[in-house]
PDB file of N, CA and C in Angstrom:
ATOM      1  N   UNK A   1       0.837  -1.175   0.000  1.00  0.00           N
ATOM      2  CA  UNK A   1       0.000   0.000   0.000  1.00  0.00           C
ATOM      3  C   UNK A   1       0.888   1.246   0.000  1.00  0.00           C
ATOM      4  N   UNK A   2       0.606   1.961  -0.501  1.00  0.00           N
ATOM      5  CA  UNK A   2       1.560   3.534  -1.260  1.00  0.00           C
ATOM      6  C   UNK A   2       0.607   4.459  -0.294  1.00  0.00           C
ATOM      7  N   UNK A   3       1.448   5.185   0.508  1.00  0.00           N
ATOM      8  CA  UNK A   3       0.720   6.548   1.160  1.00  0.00           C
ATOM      9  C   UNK A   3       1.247   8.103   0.468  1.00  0.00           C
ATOM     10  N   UNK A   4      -0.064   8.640  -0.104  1.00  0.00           N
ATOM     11  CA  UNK A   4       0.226   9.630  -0.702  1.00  0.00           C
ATOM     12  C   UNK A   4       0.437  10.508   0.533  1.00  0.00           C
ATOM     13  N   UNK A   5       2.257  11.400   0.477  1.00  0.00           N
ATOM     14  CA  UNK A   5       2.412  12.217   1.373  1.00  0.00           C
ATOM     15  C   UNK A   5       1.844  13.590   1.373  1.00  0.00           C
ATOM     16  N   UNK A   6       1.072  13.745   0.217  1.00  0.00           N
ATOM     17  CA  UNK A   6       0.489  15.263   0.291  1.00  0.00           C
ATOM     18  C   UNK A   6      -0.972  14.837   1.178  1.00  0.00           C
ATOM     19  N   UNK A   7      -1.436  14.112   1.245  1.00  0.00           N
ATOM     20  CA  UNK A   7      -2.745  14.112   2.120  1.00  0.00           C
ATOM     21  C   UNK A   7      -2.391  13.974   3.485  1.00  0.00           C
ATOM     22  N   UNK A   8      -1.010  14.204   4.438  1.00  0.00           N
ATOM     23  CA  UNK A   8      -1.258  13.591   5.473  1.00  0.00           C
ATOM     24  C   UNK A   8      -1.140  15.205   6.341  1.00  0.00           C
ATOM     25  N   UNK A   9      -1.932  15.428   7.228  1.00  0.00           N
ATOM     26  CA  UNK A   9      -2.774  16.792   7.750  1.00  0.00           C
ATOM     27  C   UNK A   9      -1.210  17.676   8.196  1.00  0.00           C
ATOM     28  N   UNK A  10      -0.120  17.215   8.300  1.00  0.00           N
ATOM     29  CA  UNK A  10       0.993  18.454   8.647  1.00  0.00           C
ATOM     30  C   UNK A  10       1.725  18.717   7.171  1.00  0.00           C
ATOM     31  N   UNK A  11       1.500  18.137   6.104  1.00  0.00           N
ATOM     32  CA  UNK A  11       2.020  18.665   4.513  1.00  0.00           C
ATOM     33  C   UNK A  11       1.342  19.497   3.827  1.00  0.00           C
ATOM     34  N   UNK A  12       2.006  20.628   4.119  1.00  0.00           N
ATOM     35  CA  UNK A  12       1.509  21.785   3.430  1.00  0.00           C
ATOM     36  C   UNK A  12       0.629  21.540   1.956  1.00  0.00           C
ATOM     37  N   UNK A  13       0.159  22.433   1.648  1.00  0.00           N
ATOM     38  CA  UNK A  13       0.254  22.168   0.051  1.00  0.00           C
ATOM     39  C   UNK A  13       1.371  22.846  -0.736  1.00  0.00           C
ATOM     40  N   UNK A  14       2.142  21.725  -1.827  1.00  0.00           N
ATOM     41  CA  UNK A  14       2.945  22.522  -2.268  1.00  0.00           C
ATOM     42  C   UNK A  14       2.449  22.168  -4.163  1.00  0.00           C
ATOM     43  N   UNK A  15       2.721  23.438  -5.353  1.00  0.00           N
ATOM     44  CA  UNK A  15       2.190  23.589  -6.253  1.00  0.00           C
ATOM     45  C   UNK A  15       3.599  23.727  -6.991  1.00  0.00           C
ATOM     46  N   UNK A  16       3.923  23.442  -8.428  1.00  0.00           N
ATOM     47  CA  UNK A  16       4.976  23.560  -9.146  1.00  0.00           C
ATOM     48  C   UNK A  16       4.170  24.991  -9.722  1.00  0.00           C
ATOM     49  N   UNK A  17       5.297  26.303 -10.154  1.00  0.00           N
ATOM     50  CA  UNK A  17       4.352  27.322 -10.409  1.00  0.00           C
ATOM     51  C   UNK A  17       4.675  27.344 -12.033  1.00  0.00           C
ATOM     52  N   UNK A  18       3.710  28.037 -12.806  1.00  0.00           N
ATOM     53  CA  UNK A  18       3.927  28.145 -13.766  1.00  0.00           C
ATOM     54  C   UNK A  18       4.404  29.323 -14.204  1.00  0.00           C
ATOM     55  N   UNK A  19       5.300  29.428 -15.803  1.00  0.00           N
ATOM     56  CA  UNK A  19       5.761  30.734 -16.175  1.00  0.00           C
ATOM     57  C   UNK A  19       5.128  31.915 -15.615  1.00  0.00           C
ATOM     58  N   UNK A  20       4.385  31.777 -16.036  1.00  0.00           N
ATOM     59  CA  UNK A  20       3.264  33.061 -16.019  1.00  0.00           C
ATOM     60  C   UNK A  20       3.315  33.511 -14.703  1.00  0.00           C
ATOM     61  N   UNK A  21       3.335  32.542 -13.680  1.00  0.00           N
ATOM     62  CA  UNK A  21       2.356  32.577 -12.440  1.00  0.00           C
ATOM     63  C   UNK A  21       3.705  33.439 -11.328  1.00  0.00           C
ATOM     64  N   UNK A  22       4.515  32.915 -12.257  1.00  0.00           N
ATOM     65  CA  UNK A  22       6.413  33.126 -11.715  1.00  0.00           C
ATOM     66  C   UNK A  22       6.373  34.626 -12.130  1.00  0.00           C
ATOM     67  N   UNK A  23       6.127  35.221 -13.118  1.00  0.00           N
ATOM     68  CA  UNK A  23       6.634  36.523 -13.748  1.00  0.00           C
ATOM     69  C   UNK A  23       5.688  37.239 -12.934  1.00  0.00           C
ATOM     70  N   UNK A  24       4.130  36.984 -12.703  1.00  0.00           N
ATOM     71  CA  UNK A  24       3.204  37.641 -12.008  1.00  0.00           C
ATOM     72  C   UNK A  24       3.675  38.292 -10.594  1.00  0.00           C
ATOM     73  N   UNK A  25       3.835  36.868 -10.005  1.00  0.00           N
ATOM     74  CA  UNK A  25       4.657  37.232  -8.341  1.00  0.00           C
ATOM     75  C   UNK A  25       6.151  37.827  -8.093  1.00  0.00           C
ATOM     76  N   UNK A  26       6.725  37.747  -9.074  1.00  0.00           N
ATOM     77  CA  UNK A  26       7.939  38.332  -9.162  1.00  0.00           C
ATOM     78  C   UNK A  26       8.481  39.072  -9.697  1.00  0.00           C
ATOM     79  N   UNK A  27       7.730  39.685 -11.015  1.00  0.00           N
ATOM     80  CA  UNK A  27       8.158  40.580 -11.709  1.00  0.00           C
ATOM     81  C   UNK A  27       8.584  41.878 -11.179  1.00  0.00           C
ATOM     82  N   UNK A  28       7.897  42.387 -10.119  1.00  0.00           N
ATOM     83  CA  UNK A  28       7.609  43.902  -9.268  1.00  0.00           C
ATOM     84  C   UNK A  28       8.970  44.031  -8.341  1.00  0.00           C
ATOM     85  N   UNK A  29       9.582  42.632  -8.185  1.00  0.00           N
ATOM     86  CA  UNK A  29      10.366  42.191  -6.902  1.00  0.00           C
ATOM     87  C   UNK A  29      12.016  42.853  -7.075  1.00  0.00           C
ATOM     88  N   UNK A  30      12.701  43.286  -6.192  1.00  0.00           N
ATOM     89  CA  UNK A  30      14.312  43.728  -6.782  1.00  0.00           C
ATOM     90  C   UNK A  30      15.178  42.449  -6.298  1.00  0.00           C
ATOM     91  N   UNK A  31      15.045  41.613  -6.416  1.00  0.00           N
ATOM     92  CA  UNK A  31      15.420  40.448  -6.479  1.00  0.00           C
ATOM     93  C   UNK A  31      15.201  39.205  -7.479  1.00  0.00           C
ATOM     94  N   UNK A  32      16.114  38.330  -8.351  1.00  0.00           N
ATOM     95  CA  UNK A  32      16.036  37.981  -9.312  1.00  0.00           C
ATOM     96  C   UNK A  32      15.318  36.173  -8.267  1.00  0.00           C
ATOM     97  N   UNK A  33      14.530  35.717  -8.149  1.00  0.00           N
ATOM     98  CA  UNK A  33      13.554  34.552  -7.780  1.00  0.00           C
ATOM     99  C   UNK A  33      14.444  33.044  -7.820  1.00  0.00           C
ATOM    100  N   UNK A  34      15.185  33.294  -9.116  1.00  0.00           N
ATOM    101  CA  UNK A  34      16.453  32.017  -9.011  1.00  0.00           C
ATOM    102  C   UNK A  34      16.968  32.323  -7.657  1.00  0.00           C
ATOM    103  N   UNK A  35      17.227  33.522  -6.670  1.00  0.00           N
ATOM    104  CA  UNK A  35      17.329  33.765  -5.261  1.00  0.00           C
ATOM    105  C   UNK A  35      16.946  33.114  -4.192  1.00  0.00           C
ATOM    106  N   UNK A  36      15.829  32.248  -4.137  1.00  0.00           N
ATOM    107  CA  UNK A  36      14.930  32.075  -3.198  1.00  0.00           C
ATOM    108  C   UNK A  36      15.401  30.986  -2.641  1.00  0.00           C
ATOM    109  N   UNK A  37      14.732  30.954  -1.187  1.00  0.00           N
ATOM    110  CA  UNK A  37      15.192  29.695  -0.633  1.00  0.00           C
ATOM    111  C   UNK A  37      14.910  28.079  -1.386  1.00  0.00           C
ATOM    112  N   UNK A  38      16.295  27.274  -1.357  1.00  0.00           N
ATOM    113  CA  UNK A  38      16.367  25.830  -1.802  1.00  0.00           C
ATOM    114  C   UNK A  38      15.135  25.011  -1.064  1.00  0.00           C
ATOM    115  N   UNK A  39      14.717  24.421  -2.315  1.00  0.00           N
ATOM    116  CA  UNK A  39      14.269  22.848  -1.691  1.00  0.00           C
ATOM    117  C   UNK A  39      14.766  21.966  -2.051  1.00  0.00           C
ATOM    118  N   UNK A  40      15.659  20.627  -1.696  1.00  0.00           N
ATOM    119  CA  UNK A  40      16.060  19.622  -2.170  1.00  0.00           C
ATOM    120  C   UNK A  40      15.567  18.792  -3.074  1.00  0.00           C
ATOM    121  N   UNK A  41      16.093  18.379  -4.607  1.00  0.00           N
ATOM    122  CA  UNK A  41      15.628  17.371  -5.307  1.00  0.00           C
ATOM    123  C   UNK A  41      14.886  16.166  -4.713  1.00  0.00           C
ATOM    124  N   UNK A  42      15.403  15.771  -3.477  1.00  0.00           N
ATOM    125  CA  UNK A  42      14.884  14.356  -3.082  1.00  0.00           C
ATOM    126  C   UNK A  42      14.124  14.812  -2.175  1.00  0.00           C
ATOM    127  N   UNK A  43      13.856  15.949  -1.173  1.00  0.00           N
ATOM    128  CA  UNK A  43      12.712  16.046  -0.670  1.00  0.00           C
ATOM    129  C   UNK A  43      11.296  15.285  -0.984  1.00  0.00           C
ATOM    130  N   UNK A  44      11.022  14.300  -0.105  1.00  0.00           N
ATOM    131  CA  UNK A  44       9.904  13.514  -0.148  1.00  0.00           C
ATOM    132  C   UNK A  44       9.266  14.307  -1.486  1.00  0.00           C
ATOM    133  N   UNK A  45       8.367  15.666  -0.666  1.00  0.00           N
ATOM    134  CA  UNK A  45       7.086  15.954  -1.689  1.00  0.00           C
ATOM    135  C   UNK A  45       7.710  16.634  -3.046  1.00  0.00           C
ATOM    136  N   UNK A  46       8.713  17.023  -3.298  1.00  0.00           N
ATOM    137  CA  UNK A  46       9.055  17.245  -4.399  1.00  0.00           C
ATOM    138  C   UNK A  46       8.936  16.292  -5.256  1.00  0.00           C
ATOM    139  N   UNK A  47       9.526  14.637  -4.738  1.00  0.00           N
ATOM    140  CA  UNK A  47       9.443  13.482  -5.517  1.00  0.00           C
ATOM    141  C   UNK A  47       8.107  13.548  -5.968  1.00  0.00           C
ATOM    142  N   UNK A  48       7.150  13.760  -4.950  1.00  0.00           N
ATOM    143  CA  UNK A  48       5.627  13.608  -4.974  1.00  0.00           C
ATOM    144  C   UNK A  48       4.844  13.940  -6.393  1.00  0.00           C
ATOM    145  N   UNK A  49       5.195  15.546  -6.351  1.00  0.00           N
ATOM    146  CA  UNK A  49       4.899  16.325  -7.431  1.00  0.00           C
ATOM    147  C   UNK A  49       5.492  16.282  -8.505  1.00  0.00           C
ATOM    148  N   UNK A  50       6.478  15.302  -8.674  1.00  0.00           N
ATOM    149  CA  UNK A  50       7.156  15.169  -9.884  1.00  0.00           C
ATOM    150  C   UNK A  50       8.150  16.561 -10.567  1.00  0.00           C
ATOM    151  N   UNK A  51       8.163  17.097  -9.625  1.00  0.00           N
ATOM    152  CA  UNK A  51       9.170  18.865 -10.113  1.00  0.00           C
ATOM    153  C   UNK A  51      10.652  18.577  -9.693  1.00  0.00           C
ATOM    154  N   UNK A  52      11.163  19.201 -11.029  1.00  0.00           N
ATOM    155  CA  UNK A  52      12.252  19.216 -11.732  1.00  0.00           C
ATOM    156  C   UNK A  52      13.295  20.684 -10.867  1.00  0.00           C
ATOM    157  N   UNK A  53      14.180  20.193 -11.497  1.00  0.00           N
ATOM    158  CA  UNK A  53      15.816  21.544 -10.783  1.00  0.00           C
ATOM    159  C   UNK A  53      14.802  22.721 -11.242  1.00  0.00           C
ATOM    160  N   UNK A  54      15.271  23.699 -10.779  1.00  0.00           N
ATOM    161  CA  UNK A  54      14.638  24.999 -11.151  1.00  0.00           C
ATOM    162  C   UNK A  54      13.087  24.927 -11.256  1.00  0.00           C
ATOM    163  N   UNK A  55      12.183  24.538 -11.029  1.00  0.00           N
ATOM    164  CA  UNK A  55      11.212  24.730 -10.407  1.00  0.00           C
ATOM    165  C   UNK A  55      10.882  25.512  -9.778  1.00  0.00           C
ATOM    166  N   UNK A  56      10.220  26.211  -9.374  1.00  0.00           N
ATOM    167  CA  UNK A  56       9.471  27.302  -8.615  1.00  0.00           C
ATOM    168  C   UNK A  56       8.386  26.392  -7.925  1.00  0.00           C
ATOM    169  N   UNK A  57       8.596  26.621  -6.431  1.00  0.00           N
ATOM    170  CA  UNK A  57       7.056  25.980  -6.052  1.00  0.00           C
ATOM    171  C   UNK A  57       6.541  26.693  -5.136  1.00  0.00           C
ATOM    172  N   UNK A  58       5.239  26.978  -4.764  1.00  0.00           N
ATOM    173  CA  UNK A  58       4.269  27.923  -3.869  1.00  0.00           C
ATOM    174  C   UNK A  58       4.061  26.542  -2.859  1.00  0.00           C
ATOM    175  N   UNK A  59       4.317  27.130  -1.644  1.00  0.00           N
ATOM    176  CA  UNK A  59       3.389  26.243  -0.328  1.00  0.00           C
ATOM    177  C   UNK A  59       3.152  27.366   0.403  1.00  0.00           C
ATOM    178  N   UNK A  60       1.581  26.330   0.705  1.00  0.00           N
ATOM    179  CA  UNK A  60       0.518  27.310   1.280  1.00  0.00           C
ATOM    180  C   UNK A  60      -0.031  26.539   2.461  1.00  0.00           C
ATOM    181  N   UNK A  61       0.627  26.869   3.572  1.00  0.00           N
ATOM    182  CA  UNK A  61       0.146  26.477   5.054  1.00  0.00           C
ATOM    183  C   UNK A  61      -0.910  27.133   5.981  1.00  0.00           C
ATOM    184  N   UNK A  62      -1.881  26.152   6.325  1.00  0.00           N
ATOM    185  CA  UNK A  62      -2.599  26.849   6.949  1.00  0.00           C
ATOM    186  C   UNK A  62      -2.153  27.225   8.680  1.00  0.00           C
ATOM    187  N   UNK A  63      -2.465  28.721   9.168  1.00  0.00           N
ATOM    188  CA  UNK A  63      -2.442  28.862  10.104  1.00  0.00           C
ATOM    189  C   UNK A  63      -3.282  29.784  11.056  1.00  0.00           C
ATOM    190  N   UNK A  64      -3.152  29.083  12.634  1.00  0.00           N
ATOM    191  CA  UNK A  64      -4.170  29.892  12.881  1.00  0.00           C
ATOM    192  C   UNK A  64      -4.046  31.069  13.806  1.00  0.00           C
ATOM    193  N   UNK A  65      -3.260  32.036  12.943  1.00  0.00           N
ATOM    194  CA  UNK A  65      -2.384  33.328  13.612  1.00  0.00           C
ATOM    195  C   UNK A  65      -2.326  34.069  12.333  1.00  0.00           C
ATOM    196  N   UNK A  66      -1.975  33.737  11.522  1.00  0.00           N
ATOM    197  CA  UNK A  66      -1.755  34.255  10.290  1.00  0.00           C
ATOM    198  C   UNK A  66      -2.845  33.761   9.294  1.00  0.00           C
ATOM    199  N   UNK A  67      -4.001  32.576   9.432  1.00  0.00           N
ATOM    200  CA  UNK A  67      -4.492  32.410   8.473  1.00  0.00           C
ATOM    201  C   UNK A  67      -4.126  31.554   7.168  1.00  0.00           C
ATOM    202  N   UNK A  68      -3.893  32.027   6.284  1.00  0.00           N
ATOM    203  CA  UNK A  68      -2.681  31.780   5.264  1.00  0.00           C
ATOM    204  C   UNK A  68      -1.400  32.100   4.776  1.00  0.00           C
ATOM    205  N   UNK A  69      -0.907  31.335   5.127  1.00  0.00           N
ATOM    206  CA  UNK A  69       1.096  31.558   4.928  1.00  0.00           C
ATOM    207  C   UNK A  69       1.732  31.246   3.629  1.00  0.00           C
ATOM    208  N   UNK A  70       2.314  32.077   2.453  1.00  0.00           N
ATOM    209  CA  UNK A  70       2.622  31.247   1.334  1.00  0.00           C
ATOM    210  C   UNK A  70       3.920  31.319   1.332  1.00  0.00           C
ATOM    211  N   UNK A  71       4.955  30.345   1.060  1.00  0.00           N
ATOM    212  CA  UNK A  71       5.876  31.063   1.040  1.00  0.00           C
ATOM    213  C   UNK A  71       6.651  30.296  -0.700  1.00  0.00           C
ATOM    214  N   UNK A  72       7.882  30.557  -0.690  1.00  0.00           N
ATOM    215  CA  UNK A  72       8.470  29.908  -2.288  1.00  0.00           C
ATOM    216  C   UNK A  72       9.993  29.335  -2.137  1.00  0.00           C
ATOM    217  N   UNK A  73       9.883  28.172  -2.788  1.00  0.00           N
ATOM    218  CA  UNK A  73      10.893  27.296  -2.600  1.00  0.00           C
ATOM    219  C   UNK A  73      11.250  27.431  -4.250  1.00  0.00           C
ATOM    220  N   UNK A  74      12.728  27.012  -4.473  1.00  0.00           N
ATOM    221  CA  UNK A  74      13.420  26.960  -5.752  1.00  0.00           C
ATOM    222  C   UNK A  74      13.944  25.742  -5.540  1.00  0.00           C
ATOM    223  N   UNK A  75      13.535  24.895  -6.369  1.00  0.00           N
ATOM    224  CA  UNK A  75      14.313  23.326  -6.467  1.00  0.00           C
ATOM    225  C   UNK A  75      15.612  23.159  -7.184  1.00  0.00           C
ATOM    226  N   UNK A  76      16.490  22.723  -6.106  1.00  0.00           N
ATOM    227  CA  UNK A  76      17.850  22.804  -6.488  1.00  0.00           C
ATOM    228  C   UNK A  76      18.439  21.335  -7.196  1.00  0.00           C
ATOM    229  N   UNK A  77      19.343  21.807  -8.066  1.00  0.00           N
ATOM    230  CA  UNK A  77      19.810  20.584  -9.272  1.00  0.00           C
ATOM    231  C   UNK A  77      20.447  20.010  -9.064  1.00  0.00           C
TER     232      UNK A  77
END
């Protein structure tokens, strides 16, 4: 039996972002986004989602102080 690790209640959601979705959130920014904090290739949910080096990914944690937390990971090669 295979346990999908994105359903289990402390895994954030995490999303591979798209071009578009990348230039949207970052375009305005004085910082070039290849910047951002690493996530490891072998990180469990990266395997999960099937995302590649350079990737851009959005996770969105729920909390209950802040509500919604997003923050952005860059998958490293």
């Amino acid at each position: 039996m295979k346990i999908d690790i994105q359903d289990h209640k402390l895994v954030p959601t995490h999303e591979i972002m798209t071009e578009e979705e990348i230039a949207e959130e970052f375009g305005d920014v004085e910082y070039d986004f290849k910047d951002l904090p690493k996530i490891r290739s072998d990180d469990p949910v990266v395997k999960a989602i099937e995302a590649k080096a350079g990737d851009v990914l959005r996770i969105t944690r729920e909390s209950q102080t802040a509500g919604v937390f997003i923050t952005y990971r860059i998958v490293e090669g």
